[in-house]
Every structure is written in structure tokens, then in C-alpha cells.
N, C-alpha and C. Protein backbone atom coordinates (compact mmCIF):
# COMPACT_ATOMS: atom_id res chain seq x y z
N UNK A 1 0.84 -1.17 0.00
CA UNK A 1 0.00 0.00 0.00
C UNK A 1 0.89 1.24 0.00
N UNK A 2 0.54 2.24 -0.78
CA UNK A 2 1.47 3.42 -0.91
C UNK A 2 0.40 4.76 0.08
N UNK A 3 0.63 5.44 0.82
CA UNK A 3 0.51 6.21 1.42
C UNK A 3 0.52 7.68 0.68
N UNK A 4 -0.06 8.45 0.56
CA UNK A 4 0.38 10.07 0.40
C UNK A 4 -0.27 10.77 1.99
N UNK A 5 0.61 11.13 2.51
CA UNK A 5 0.28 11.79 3.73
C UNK A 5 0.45 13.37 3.32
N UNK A 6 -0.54 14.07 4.88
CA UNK A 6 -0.02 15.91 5.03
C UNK A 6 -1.00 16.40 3.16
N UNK A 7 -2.09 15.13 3.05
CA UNK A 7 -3.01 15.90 2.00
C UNK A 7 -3.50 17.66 1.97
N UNK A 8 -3.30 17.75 3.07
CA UNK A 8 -3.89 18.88 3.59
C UNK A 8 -3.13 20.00 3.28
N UNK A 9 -1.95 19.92 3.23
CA UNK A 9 -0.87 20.54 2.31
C UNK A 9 -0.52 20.78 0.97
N UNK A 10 -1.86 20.78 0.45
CA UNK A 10 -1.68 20.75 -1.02
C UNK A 10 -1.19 22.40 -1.66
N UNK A 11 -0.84 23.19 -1.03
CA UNK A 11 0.37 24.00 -1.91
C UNK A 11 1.45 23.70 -1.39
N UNK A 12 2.00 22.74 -0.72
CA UNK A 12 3.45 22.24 -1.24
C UNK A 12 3.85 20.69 -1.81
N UNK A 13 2.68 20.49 -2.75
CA UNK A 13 2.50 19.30 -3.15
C UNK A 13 3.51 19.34 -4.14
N UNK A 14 4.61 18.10 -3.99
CA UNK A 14 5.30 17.81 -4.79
C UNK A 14 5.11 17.09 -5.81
N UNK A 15 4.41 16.33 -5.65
CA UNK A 15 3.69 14.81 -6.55
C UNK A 15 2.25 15.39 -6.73
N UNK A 16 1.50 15.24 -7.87
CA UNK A 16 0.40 15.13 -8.36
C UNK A 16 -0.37 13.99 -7.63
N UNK A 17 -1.10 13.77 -7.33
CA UNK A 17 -2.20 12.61 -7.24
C UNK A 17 -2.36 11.93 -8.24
N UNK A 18 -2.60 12.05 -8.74
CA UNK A 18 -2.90 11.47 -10.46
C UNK A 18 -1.38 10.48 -10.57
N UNK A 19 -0.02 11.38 -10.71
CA UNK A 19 1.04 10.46 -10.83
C UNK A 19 0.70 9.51 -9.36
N UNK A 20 0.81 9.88 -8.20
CA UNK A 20 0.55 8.99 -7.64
C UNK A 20 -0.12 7.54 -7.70
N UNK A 21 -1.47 7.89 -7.82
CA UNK A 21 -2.54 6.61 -8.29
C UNK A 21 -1.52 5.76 -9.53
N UNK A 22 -1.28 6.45 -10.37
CA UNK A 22 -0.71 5.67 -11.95
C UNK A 22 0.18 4.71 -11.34
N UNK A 23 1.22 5.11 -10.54
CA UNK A 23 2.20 4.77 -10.13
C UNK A 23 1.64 3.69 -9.48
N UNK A 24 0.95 3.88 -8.32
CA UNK A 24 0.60 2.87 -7.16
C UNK A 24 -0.29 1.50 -8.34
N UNK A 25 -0.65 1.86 -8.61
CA UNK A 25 -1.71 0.96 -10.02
C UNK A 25 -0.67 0.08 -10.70
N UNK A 26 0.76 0.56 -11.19
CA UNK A 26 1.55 0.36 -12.04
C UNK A 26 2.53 -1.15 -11.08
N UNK A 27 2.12 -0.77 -9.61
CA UNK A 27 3.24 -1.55 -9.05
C UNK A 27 2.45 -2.38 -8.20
N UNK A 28 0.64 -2.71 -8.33
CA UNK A 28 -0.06 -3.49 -8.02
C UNK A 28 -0.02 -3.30 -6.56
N UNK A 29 0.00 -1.55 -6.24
CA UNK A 29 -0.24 -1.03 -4.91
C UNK A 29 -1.64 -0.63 -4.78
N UNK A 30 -1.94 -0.47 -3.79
CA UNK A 30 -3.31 0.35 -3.40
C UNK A 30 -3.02 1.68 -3.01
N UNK A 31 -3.91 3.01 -3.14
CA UNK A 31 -3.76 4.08 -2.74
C UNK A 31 -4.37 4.97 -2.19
N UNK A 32 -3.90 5.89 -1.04
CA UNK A 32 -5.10 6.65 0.02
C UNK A 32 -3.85 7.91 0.35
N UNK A 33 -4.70 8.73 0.42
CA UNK A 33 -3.99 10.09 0.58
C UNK A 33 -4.83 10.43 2.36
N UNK A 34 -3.81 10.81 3.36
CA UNK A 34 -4.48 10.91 4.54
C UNK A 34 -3.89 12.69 4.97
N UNK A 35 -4.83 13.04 5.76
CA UNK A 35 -4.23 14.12 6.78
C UNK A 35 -4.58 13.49 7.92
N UNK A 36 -3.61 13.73 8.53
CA UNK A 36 -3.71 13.54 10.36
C UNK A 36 -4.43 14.93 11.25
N UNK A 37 -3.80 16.03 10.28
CA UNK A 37 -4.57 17.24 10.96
C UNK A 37 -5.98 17.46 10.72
N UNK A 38 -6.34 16.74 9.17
CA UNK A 38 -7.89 17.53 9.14
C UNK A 38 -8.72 15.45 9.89
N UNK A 39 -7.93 15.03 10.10
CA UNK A 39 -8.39 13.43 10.45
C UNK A 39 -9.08 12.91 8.63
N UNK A 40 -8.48 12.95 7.76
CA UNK A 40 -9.26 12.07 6.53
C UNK A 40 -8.26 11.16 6.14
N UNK A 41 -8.63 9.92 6.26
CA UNK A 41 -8.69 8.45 5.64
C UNK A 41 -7.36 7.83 6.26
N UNK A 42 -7.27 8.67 7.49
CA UNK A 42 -6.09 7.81 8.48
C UNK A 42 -6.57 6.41 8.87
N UNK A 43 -7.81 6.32 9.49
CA UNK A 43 -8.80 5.40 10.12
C UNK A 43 -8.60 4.24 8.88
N UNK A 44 -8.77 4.89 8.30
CA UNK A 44 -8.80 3.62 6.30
C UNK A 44 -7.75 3.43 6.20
N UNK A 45 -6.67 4.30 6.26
CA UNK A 45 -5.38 3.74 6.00
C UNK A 45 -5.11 2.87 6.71
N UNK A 46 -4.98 2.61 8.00
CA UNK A 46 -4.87 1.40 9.16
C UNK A 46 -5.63 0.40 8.61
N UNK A 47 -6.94 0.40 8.48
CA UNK A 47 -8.24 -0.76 7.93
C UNK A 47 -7.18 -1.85 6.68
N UNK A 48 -7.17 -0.52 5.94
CA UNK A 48 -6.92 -1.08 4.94
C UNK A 48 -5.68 -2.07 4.61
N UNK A 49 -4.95 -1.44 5.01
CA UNK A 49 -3.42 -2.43 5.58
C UNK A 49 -3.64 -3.45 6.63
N UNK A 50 -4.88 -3.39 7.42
CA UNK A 50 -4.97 -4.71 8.26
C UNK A 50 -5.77 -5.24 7.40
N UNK A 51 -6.58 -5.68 6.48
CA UNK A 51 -7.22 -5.92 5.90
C UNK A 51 -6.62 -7.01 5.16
N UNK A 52 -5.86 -6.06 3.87
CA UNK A 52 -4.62 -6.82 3.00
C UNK A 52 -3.37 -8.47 3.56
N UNK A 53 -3.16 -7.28 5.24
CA UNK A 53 -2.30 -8.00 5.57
C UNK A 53 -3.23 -9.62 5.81
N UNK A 54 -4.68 -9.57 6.47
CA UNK A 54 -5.38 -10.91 6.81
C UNK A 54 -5.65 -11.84 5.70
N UNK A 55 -6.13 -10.74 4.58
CA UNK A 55 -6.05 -11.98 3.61
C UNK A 55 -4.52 -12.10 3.06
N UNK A 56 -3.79 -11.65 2.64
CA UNK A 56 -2.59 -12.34 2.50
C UNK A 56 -2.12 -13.85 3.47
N UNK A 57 -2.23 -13.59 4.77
CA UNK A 57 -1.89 -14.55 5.70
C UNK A 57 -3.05 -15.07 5.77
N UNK A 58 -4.31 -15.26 5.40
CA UNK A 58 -5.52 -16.42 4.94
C UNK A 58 -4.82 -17.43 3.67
N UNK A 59 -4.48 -16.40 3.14
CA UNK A 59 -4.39 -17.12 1.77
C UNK A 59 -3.29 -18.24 1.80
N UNK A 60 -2.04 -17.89 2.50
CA UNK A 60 -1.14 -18.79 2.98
C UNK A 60 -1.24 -19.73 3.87
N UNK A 61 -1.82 -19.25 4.93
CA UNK A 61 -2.97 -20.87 5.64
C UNK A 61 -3.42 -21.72 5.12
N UNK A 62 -4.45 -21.12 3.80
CA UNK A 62 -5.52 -22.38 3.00
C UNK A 62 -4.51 -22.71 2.50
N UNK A 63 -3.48 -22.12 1.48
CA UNK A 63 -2.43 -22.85 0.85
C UNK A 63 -1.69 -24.15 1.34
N UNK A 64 -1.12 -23.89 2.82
CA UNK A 64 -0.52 -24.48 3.38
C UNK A 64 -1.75 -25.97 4.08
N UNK A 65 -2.66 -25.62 3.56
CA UNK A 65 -3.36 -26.96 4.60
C UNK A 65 -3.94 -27.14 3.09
N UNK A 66 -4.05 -26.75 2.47
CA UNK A 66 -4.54 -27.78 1.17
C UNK A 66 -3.08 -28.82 0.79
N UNK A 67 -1.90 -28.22 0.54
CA UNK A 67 -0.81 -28.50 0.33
C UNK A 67 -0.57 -30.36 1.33
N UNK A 68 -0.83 -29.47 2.82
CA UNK A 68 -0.97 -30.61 3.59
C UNK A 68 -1.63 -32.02 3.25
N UNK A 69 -3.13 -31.56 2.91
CA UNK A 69 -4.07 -32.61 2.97
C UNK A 69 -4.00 -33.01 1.31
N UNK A 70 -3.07 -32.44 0.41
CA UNK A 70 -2.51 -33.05 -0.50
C UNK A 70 -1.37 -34.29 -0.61
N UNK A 71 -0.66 -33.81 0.61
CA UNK A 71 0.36 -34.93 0.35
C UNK A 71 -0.28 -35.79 1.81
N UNK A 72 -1.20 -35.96 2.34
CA UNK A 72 -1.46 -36.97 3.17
C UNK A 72 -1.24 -36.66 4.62
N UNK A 73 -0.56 -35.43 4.79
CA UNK A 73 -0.03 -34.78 6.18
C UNK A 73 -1.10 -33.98 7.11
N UNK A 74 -1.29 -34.18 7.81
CA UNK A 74 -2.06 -33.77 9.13
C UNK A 74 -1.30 -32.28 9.79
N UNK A 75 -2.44 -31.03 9.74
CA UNK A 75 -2.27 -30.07 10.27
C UNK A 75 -2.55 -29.94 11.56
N UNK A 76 -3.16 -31.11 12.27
CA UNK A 76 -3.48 -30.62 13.38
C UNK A 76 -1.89 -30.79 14.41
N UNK A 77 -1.89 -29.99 15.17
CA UNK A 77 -0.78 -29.56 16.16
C UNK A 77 -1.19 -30.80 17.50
N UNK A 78 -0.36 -30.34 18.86
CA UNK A 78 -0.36 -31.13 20.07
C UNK A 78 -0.99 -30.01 21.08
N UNK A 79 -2.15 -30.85 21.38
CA UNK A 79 -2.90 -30.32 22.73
C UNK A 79 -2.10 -30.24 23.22
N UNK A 80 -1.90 -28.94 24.18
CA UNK A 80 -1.01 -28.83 25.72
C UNK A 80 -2.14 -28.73 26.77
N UNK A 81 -2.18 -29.43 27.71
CA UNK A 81 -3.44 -29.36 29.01
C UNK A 81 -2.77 -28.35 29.92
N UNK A 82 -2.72 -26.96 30.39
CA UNK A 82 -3.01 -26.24 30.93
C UNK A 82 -3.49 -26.26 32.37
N UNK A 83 -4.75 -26.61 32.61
CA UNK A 83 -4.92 -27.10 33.84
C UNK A 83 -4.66 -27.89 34.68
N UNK A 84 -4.28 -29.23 34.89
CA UNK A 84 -3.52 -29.81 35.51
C UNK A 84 -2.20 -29.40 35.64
N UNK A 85 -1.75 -29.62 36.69
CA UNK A 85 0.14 -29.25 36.92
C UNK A 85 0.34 -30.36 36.67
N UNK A 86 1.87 -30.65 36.18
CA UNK A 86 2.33 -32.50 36.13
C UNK A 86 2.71 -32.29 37.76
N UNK A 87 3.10 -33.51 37.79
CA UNK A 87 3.33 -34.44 39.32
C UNK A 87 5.15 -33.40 40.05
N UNK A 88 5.38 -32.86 38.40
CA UNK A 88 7.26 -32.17 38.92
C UNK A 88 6.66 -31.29 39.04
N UNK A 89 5.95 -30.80 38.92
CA UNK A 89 5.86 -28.80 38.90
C UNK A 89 4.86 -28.81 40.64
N UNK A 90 4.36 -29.88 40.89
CA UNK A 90 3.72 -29.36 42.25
C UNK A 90 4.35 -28.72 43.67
N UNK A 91 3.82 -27.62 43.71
CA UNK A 91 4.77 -27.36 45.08
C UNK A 91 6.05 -26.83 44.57
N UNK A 92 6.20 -26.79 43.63
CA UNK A 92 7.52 -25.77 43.16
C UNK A 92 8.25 -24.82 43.32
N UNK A 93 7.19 -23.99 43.11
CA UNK A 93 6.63 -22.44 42.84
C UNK A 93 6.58 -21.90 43.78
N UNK A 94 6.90 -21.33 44.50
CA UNK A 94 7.02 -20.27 45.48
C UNK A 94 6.67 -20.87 47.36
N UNK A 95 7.05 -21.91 46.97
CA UNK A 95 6.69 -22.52 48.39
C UNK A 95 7.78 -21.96 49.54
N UNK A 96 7.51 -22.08 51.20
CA UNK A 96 8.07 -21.87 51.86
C UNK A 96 8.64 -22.85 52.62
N UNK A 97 9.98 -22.34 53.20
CA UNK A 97 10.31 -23.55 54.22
C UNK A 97 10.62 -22.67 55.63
């Protein structure tokens, strides 16, 4: 995602918008112009980058467990039980003598 920040500054705009977008388009970016001072499309800019980032890392999950249940391999992980202490850890922990 390409950013144009300080929109709000548009007489000391160095870059066009227009080149911007072309550009961001050109390099299979997304694009949002924000001010922090007037508050526009900061809120979206965050969204939007968490957004991207979930499906990217969705997409590599399903990948990775189709991949799995392609070659015959099991995604499921090892329960850890939590509640019980084992039989070494009792009385361990901060006991007194």
C-alpha cells in the first residue's frame, strides 16, 4: 500500500495525485492520501493495511493446509493441558520452608 500523507498541504505538493494513483496501479499497490490534521482516511489507511495484511496470511494458511491434505499430512498440532500441573511442577513455585 502506498501512502500520500499531510493531504492537507496541497500547496506544497510535490507529486500530483494522479502520478501517484498511476504509479501505485503500475506496481499493483493500493492508494489513500491521509491528513492527520484535518483526520481524513487515516482510520482507512490502518483498515486497509490490516485488511490486506489478513487476507494475505488467509491465503497462505488455506495454501498451506490444502498443500498438507494433498500430500497426506495432518495439520493438526499437540494439545497442551493447561490445567492440571504434572506431578514435577507441584509445590515448586514459590513454596516456603
Amino acid at each position: 500500500m502506498m501512502v500520500g500523507n499531510k493531504s492537507d498541504l496541497n500547496h506544497l505538493r510535490s507529486v500530483p495525485e494522479e502520478d501517484s494513483q498511476a504509479f501505485s496501479e503500475k506496481e499493483g499497490l493500493s492508494f489513500l492520501e491521509t491528513s492527520a490534521l484535518e483526520a481524513i482516511n487515516v482510520e482507512k489507511a490502518f483498515h486497509t493495511v490490516l485488511s490486506e495484511i489478513h487476507q494475505i496470511v488467509s491465503k497462505k494458511a488455506l495454501a498451506a493446509q490444502e498443500s498438507a491434505a494433498a500430500n497426506g499430512r495432518s495439520m493438526q498440532g499437540t494439545t497442551i493441558n493447561v490445567a492440571e500441573p504434572s506431578a514435577n511442577a507441584k509445590g515448586s513455585c514459590c513454596s516456603s520452608s
